[in-house]
N, C-alpha and C. Protein backbone atom coordinates (compact mmCIF):
# COMPACT_ATOMS: atom_id res chain seq x y z
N UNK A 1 340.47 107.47 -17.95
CA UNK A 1 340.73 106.41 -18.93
C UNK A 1 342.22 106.22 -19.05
N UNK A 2 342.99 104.82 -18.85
CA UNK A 2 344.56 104.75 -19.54
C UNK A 2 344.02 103.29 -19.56
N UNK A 3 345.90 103.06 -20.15
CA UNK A 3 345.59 101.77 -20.42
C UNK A 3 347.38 101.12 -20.35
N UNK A 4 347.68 100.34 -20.88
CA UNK A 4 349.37 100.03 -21.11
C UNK A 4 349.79 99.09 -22.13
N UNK A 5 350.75 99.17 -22.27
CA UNK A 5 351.57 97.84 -23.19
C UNK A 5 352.33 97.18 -22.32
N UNK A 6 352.70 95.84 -22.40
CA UNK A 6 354.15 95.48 -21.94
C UNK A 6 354.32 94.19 -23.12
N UNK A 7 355.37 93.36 -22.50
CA UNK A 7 355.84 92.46 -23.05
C UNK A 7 355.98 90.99 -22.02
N UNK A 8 355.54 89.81 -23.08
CA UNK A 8 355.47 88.68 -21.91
C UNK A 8 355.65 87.59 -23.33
N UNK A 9 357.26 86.77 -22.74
CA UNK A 9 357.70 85.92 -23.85
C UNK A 9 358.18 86.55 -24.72
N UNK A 10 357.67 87.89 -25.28
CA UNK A 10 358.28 87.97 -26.40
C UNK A 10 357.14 88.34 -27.84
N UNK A 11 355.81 88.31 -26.41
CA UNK A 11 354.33 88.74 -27.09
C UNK A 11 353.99 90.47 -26.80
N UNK A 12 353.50 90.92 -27.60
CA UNK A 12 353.15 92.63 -26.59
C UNK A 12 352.16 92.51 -26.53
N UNK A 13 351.52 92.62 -25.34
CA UNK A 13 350.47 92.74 -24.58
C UNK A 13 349.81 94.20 -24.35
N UNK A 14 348.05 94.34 -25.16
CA UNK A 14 347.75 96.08 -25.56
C UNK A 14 346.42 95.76 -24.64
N UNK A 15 346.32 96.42 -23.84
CA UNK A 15 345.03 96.93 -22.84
C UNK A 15 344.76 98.44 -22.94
N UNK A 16 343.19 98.34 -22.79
CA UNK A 16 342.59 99.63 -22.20
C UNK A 16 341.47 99.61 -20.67
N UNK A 17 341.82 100.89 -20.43
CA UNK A 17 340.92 100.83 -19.09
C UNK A 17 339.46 102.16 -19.75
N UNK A 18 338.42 101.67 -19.50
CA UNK A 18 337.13 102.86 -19.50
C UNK A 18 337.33 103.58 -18.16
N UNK A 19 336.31 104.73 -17.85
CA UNK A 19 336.23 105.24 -16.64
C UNK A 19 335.62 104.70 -15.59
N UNK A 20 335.15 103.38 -15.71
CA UNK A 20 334.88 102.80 -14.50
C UNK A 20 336.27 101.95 -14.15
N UNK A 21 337.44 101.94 -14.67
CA UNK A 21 338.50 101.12 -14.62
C UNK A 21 338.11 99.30 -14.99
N UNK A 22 337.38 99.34 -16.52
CA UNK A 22 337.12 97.88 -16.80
C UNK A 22 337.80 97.85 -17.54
N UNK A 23 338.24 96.59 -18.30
CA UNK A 23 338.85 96.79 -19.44
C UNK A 23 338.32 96.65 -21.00
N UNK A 24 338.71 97.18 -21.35
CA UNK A 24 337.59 97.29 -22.39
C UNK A 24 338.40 96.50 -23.53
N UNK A 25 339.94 96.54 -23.77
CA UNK A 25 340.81 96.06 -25.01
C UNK A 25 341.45 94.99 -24.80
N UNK A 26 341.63 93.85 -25.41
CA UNK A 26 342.55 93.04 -25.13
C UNK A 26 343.45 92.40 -26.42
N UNK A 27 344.33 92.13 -26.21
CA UNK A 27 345.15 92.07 -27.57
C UNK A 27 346.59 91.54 -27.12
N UNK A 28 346.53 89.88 -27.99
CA UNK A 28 347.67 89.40 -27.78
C UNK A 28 348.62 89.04 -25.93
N UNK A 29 347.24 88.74 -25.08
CA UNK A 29 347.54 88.42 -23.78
C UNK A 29 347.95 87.53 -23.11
N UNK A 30 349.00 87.08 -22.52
CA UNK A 30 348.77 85.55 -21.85
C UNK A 30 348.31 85.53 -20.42
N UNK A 31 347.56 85.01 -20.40
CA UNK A 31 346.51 85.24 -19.41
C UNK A 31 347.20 84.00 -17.90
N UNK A 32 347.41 84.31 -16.65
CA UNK A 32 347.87 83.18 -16.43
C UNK A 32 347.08 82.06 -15.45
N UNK A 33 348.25 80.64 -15.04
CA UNK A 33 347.17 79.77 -15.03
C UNK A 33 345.75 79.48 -14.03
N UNK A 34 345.88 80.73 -13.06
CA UNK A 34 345.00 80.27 -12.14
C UNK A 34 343.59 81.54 -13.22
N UNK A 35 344.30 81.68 -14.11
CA UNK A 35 343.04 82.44 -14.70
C UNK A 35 342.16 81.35 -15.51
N UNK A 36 343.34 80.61 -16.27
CA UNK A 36 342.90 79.77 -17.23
C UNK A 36 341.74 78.86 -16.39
N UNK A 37 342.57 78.01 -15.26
CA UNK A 37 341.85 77.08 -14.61
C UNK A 37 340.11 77.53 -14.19
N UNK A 38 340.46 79.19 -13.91
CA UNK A 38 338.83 79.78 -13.38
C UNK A 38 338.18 79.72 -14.54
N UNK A 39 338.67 79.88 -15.73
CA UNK A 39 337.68 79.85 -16.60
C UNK A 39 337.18 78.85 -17.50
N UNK A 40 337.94 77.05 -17.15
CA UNK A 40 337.75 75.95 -17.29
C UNK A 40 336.57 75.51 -16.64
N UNK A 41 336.51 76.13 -15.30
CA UNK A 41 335.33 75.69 -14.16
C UNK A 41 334.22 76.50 -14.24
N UNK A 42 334.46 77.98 -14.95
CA UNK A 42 333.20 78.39 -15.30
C UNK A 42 332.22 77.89 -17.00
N UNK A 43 333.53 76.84 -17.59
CA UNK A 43 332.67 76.48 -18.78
C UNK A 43 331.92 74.82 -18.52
N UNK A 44 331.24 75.04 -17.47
CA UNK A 44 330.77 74.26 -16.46
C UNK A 44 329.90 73.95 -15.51
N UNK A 45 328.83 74.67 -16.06
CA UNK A 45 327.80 75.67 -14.92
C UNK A 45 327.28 74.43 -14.62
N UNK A 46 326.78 74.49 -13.67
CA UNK A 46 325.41 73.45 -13.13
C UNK A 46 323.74 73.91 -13.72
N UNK A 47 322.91 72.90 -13.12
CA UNK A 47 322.14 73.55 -13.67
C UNK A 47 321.38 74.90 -12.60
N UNK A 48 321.45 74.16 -11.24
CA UNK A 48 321.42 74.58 -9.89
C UNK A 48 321.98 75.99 -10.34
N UNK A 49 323.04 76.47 -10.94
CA UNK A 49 323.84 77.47 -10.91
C UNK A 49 322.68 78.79 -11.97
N UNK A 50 322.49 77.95 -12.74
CA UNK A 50 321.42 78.68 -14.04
C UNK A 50 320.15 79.78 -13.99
N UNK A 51 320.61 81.01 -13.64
CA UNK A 51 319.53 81.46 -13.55
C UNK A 51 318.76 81.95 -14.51
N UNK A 52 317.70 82.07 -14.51
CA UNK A 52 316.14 82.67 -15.12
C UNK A 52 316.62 83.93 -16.13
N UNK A 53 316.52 83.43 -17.34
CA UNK A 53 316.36 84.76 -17.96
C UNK A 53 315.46 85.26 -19.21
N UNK A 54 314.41 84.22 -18.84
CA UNK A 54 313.10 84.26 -19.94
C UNK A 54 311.89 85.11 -18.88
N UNK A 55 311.31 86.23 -19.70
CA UNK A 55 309.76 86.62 -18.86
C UNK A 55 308.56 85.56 -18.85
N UNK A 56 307.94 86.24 -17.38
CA UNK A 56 306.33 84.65 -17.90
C UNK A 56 305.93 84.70 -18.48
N UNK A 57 305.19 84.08 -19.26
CA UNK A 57 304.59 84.14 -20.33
C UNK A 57 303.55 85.55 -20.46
N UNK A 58 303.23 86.04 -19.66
CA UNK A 58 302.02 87.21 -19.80
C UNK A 58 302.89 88.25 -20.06
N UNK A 59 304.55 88.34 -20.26
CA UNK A 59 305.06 89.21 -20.18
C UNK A 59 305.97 89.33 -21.87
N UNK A 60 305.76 87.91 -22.66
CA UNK A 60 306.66 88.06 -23.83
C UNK A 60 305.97 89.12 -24.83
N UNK A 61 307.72 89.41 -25.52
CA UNK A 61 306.57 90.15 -26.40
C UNK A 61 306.40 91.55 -26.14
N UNK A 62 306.65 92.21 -24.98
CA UNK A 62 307.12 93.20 -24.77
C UNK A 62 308.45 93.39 -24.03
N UNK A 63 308.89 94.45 -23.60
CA UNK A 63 310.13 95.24 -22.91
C UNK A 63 309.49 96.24 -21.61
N UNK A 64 310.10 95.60 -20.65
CA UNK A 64 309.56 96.82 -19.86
C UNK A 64 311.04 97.90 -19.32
N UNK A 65 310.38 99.18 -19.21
CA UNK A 65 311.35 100.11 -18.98
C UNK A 65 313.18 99.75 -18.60
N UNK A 66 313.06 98.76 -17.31
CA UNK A 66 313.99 98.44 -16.60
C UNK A 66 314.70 97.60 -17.54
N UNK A 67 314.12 96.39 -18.06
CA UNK A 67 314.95 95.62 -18.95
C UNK A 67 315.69 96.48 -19.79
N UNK A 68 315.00 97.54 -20.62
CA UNK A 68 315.56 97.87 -21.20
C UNK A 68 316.94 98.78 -21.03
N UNK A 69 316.89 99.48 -19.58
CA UNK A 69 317.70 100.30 -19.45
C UNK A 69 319.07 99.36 -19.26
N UNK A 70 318.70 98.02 -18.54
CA UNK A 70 319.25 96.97 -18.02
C UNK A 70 320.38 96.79 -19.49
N UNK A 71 319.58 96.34 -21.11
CA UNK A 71 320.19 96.18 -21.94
C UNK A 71 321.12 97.05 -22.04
N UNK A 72 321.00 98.10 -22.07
CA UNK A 72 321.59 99.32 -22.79
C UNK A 72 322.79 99.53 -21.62
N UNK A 73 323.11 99.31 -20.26
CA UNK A 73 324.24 99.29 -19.64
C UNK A 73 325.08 97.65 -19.77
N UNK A 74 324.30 97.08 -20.51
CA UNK A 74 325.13 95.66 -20.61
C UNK A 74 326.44 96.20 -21.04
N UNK A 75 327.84 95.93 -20.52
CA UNK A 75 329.12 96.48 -20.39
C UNK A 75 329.83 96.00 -21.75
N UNK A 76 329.43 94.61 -22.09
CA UNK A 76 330.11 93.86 -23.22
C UNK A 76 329.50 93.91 -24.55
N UNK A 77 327.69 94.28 -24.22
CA UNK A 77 327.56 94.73 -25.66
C UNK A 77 326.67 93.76 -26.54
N UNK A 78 327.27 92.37 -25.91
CA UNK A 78 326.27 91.33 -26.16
C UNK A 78 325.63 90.82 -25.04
N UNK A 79 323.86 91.14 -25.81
CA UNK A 79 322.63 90.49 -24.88
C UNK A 79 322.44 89.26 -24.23
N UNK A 80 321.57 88.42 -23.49
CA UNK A 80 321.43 87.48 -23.03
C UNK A 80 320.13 87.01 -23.99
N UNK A 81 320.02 85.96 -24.53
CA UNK A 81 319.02 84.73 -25.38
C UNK A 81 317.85 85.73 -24.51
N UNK A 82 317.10 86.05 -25.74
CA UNK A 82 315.68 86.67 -25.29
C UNK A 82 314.54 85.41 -26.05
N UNK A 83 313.53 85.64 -25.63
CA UNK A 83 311.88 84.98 -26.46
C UNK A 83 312.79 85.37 -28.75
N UNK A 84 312.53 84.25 -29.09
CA UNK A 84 312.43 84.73 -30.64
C UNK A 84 311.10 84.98 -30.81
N UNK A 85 310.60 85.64 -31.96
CA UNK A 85 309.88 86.36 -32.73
C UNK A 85 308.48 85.09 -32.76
N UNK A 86 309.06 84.16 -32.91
CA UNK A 86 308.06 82.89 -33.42
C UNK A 86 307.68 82.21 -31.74
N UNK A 87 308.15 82.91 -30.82
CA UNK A 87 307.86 82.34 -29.41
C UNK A 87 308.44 81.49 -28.96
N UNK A 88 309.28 81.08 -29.76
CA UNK A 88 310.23 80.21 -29.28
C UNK A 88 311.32 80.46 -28.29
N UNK A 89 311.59 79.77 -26.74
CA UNK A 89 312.46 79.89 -26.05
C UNK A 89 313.60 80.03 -26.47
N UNK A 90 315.12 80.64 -26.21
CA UNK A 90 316.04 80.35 -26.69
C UNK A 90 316.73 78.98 -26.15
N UNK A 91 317.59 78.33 -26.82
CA UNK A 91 317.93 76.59 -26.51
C UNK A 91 318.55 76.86 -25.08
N UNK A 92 318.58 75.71 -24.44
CA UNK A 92 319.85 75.60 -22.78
C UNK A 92 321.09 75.82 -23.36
N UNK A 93 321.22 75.26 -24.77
CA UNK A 93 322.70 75.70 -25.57
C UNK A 93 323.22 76.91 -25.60
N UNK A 94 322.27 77.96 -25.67
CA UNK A 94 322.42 79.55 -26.44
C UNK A 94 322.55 79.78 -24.48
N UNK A 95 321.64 79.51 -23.84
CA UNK A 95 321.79 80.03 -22.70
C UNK A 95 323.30 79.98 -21.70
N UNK A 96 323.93 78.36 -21.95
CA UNK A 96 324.68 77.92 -21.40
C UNK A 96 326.17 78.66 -22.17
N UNK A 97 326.33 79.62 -23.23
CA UNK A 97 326.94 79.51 -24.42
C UNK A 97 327.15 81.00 -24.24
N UNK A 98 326.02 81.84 -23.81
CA UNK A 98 325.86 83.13 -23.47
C UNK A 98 326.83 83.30 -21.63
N UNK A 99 326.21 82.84 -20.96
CA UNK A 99 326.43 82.68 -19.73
C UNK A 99 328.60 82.20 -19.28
N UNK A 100 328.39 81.68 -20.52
CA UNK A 100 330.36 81.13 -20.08
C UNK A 100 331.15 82.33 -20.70
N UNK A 101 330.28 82.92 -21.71
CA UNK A 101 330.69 84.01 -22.41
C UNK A 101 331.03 84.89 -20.92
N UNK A 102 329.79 85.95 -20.89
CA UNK A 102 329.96 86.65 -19.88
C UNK A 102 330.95 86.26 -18.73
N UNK A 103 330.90 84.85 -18.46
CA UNK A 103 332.21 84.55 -17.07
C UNK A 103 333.53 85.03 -17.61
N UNK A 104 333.76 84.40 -18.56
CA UNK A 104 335.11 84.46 -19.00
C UNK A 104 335.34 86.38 -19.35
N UNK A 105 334.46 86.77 -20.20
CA UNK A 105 334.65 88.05 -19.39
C UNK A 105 335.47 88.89 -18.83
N UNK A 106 334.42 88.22 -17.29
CA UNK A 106 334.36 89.08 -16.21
C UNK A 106 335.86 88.61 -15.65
N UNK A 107 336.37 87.28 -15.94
CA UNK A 107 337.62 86.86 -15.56
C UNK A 107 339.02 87.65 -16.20
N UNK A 108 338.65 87.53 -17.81
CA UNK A 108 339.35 88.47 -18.42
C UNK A 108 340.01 90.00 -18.10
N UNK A 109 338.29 90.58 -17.55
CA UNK A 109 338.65 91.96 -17.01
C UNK A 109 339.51 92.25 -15.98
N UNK A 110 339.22 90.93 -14.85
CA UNK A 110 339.97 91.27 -13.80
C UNK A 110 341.62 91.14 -14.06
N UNK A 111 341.76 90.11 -14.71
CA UNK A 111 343.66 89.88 -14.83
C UNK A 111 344.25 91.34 -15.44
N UNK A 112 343.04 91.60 -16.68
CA UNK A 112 344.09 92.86 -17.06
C UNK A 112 344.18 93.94 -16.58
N UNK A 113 343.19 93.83 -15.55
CA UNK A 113 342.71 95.26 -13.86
C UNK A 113 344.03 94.92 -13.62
N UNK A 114 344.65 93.65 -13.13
CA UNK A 114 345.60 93.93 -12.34
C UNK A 114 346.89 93.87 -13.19
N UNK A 115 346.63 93.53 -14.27
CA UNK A 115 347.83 93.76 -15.08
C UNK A 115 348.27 95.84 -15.42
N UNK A 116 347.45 96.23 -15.57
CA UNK A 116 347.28 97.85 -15.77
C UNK A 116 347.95 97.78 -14.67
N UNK A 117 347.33 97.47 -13.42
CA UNK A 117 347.79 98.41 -11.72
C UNK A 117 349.11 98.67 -11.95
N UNK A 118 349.60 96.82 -11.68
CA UNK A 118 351.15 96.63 -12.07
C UNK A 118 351.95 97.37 -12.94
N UNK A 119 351.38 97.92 -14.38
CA UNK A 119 352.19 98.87 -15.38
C UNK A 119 352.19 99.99 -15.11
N UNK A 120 351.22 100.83 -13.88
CA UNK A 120 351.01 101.78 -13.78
C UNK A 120 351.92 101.90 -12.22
N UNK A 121 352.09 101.08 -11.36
CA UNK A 121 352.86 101.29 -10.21
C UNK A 121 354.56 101.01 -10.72
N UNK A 122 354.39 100.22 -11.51
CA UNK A 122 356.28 100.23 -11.79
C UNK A 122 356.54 101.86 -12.90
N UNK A 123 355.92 102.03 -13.47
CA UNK A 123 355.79 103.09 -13.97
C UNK A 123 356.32 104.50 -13.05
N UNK A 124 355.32 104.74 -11.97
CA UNK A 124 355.52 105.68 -11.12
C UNK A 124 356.62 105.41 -10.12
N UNK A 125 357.27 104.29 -9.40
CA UNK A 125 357.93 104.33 -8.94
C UNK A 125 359.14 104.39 -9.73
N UNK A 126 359.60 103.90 -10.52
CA UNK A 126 360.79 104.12 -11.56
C UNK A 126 360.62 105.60 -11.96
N UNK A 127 359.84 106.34 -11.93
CA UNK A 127 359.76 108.06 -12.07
C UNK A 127 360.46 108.58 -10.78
N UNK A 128 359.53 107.84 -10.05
CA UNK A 128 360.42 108.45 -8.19
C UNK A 128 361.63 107.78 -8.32
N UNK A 129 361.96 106.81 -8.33
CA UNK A 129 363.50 106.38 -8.28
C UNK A 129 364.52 107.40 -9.12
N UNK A 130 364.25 107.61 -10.03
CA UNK A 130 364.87 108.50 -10.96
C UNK A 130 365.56 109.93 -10.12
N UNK A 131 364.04 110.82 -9.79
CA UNK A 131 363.95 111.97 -9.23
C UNK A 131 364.72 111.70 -7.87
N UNK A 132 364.34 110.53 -6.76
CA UNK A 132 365.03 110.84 -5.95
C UNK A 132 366.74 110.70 -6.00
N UNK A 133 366.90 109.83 -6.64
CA UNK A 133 368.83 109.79 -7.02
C UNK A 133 369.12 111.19 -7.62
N UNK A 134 368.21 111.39 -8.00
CA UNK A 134 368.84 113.27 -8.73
C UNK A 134 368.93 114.12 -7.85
N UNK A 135 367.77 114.06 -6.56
CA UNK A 135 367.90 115.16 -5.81
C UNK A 135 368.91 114.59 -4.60
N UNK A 136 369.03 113.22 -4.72
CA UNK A 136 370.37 112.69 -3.83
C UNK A 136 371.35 113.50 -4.09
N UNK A 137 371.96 113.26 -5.35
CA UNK A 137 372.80 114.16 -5.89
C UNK A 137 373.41 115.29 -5.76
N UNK A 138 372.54 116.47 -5.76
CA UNK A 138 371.97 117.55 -5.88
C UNK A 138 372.53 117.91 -4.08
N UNK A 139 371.40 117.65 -3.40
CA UNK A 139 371.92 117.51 -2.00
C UNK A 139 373.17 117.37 -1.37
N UNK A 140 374.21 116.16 -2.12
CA UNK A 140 375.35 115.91 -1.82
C UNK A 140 375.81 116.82 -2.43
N UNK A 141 376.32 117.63 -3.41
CA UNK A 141 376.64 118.73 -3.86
C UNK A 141 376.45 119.98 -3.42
N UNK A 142 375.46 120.37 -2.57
CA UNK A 142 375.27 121.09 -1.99
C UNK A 142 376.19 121.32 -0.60
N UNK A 143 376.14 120.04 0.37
CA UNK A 143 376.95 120.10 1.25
C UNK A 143 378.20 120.28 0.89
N UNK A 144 378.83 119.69 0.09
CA UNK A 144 380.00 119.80 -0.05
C UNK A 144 380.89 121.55 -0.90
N UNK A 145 379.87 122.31 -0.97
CA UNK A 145 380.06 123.33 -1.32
C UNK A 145 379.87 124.37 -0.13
N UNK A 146 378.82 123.64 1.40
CA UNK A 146 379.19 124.38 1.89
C UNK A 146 379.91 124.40 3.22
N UNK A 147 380.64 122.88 2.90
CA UNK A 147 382.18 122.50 3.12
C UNK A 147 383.05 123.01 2.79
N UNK A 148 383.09 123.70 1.80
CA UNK A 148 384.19 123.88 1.03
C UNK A 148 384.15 125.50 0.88
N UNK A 149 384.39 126.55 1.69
CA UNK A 149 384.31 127.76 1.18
C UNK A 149 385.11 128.66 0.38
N UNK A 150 386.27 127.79 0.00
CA UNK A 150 387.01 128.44 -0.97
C UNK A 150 386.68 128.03 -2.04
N UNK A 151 386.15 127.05 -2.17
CA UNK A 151 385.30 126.88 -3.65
C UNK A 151 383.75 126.89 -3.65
N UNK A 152 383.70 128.33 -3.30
CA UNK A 152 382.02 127.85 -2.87
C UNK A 152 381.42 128.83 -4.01
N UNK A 153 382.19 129.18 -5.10
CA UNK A 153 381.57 130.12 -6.38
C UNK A 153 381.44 128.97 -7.51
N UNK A 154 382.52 128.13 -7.07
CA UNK A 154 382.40 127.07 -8.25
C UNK A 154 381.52 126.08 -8.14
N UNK A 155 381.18 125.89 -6.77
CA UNK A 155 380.48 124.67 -6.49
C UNK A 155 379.25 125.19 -6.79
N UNK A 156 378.56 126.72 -6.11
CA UNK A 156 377.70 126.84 -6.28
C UNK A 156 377.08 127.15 -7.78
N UNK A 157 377.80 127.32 -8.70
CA UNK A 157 377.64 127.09 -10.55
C UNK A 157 377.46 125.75 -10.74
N UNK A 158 378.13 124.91 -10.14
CA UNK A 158 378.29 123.46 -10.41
C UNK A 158 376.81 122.69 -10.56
N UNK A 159 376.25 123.48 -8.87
CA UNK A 159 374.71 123.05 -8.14
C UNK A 159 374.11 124.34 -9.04
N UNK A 160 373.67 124.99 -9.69
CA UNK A 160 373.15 125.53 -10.42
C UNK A 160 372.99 124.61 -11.59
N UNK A 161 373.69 124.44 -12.12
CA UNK A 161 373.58 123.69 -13.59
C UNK A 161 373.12 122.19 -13.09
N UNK A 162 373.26 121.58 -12.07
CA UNK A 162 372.66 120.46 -11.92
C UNK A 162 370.94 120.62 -11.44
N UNK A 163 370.80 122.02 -10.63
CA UNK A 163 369.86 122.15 -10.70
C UNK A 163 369.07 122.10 -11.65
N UNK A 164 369.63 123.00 -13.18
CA UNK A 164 368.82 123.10 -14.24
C UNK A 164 368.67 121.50 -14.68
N UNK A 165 369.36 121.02 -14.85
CA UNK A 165 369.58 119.46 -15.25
C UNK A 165 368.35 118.40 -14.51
N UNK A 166 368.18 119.24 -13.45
CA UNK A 166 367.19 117.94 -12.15
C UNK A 166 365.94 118.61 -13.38
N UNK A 167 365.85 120.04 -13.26
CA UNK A 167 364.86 120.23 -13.77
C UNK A 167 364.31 120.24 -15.09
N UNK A 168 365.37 119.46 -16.25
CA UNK A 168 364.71 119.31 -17.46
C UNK A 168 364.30 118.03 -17.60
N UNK A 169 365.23 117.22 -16.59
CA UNK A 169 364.96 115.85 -16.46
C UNK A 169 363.53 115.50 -16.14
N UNK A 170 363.41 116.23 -15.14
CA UNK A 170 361.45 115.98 -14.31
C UNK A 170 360.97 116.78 -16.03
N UNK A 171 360.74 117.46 -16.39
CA UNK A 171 360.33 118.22 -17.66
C UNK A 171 360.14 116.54 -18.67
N UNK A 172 361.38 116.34 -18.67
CA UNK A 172 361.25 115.45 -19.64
C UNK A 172 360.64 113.80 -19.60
N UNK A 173 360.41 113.53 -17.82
CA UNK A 173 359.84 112.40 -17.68
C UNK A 173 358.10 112.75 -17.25
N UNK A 174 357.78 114.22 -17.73
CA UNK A 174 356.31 114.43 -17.28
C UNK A 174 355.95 114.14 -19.09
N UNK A 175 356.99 115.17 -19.94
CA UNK A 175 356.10 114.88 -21.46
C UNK A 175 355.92 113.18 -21.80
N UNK A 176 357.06 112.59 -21.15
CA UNK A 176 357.35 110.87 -21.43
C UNK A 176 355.38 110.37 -20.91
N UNK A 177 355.41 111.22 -19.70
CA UNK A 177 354.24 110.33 -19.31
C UNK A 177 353.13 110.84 -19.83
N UNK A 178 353.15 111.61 -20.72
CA UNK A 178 351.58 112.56 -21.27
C UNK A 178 351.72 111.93 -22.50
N UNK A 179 352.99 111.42 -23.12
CA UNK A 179 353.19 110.78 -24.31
C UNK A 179 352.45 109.62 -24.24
N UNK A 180 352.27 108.82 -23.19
CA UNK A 180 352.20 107.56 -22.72
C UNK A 180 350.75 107.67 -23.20
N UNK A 181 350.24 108.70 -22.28
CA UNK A 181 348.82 108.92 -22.36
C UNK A 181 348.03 108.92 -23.27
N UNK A 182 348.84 110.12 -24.13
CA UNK A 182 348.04 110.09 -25.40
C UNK A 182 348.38 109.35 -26.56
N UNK A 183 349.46 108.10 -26.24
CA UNK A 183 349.54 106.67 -27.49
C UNK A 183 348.39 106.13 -26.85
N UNK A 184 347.56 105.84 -25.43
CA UNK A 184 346.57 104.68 -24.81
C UNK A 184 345.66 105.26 -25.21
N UNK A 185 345.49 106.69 -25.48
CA UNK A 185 343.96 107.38 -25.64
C UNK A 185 344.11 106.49 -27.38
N UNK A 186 344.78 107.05 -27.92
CA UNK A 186 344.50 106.53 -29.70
C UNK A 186 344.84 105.36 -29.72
N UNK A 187 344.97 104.48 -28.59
CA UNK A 187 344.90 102.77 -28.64
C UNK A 187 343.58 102.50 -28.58
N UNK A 188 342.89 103.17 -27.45
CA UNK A 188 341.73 102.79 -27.67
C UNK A 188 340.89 103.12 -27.95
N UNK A 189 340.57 104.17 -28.68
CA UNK A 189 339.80 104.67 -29.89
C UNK A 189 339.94 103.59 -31.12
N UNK A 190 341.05 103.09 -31.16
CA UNK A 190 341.56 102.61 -32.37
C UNK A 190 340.95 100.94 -32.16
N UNK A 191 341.06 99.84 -31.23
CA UNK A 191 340.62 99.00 -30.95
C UNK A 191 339.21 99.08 -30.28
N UNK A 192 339.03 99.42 -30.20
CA UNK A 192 337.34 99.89 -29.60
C UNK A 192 336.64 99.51 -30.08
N UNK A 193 336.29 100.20 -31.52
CA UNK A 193 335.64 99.41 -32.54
C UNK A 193 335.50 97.72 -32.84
N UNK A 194 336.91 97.70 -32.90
CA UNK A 194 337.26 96.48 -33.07
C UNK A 194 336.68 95.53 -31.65
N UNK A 195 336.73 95.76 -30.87
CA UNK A 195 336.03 95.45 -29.50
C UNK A 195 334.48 95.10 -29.65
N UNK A 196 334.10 96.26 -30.40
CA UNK A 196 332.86 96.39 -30.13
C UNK A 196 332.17 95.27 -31.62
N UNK A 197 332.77 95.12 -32.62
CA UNK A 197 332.09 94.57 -33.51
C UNK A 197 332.99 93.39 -33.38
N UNK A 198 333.63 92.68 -32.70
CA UNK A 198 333.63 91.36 -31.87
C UNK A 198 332.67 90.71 -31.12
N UNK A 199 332.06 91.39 -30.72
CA UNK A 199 330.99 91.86 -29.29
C UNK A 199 329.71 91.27 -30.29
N UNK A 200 329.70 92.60 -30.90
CA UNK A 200 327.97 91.71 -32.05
C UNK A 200 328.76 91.26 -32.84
N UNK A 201 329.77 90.39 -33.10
CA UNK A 201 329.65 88.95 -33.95
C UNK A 201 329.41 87.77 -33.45
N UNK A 202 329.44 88.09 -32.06
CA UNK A 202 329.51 87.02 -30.64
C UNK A 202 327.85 87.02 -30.35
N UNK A 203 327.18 87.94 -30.47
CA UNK A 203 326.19 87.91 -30.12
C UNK A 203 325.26 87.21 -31.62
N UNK A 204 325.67 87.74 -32.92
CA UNK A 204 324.62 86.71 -33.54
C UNK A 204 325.16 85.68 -33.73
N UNK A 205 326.35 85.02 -33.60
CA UNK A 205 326.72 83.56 -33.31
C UNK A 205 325.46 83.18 -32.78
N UNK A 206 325.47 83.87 -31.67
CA UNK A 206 324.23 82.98 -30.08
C UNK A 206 323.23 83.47 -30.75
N UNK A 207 322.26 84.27 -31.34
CA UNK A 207 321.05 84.27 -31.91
C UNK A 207 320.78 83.28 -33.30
N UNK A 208 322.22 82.58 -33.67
CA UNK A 208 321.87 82.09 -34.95
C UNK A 208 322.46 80.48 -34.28
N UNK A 209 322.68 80.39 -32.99
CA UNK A 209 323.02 79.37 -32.71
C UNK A 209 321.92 78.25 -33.08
């Protein structure tokens, strides 16, 4: 599980990733335009596009095993328009309404998939950039001490203490990144909820549609 912050405009942008790497948080995002446009064209379905999600009739009225397990891994939390109580189909509205839901989504998830990657690869390489200029350093100091053999007591104190130095530095950019870790773990514990009772307010919208 991680997740990241950044900044865009002048907005902070708060994601989380679950252990399948979805995203589960979103908060304050600008999403960009070839996202927007995908999700203009998915509030747009055909009907051709519409698939089946009522049982035959010999089947309302109950749940069979699979559906149900089916419900219970639904990722977002909100169901798809089932039979109501009174037998009534749910409307093409609730269906069409449910269905753009889920796209947008699945569109959602992906930008901030690759928005994470991105916070998580500049992340690690700016760690390596760091470390390797230190042990650049370090290295060049070395030679030149054993260039230099009349100063090779001083140099080698010199490369001692830079040694210690390489090594509080790495010390101090591993707690930076466990810090990181455990602000995203209590990000999303903390919005989660909030995630999740978004989720069923969205869903009896569409049952009370």
């Amino acid at each position: 599980m991680g997740g990241s912050e950044s900044s865009a405009g002048g907005r902070k942008v708060s994601f989380e990733l679950d252990e399948q790497e979805r995203v589960r948080v979103l908060q304050g995002v600008r999403l960009t335009e070839d996202v927007v446009n995908r999700m203009k064209e998915s509030s747009q379905p055909t009907r051709d596009q519409r698939p089946s999600s009522f049982p035959p009739p010999s089947s309302r009225g109950t749940t069979s095993p699979q559906a149900a397990e089916e419900k219970a891994k639904s990722p977002t939390g909100v169901q798809p328009p089932t039979v109501k109580s009174s037998g009534q189909k749910p409307s093409e509205a609730e269906e069409d309404l449910y269905r753009r839901y889920e796209r947008e989504q699945a569109l959602v998830q992906d930008e901030l998939l690759r928005l994470a990657k991105r916070e998580r690869e500049a992340a690690s390489e700016a760690l390596s950039t760091a470390l390797q200029r230190e042990r650049s350093s370090t290295n060049e100091e070395r030679q030149r001490a054993a260039q230099l053999p009349a100063d090779l007591d001083a140099w080698a104190q010199e490369l001692q203490s830079k040694e210690v130095e390489l090594k509080r530095q790495e010390t101090f950019y591993k707690e930076q990144l466990a810090r990181i870790e455990r602000k995203n773990a209590e990000l999303y514990k903390l919005t989660s909820e909030q995630y999740h009772e978004a989720a069923t307010n969205a869903e009896h919208r569409i049952k009370n549609f």
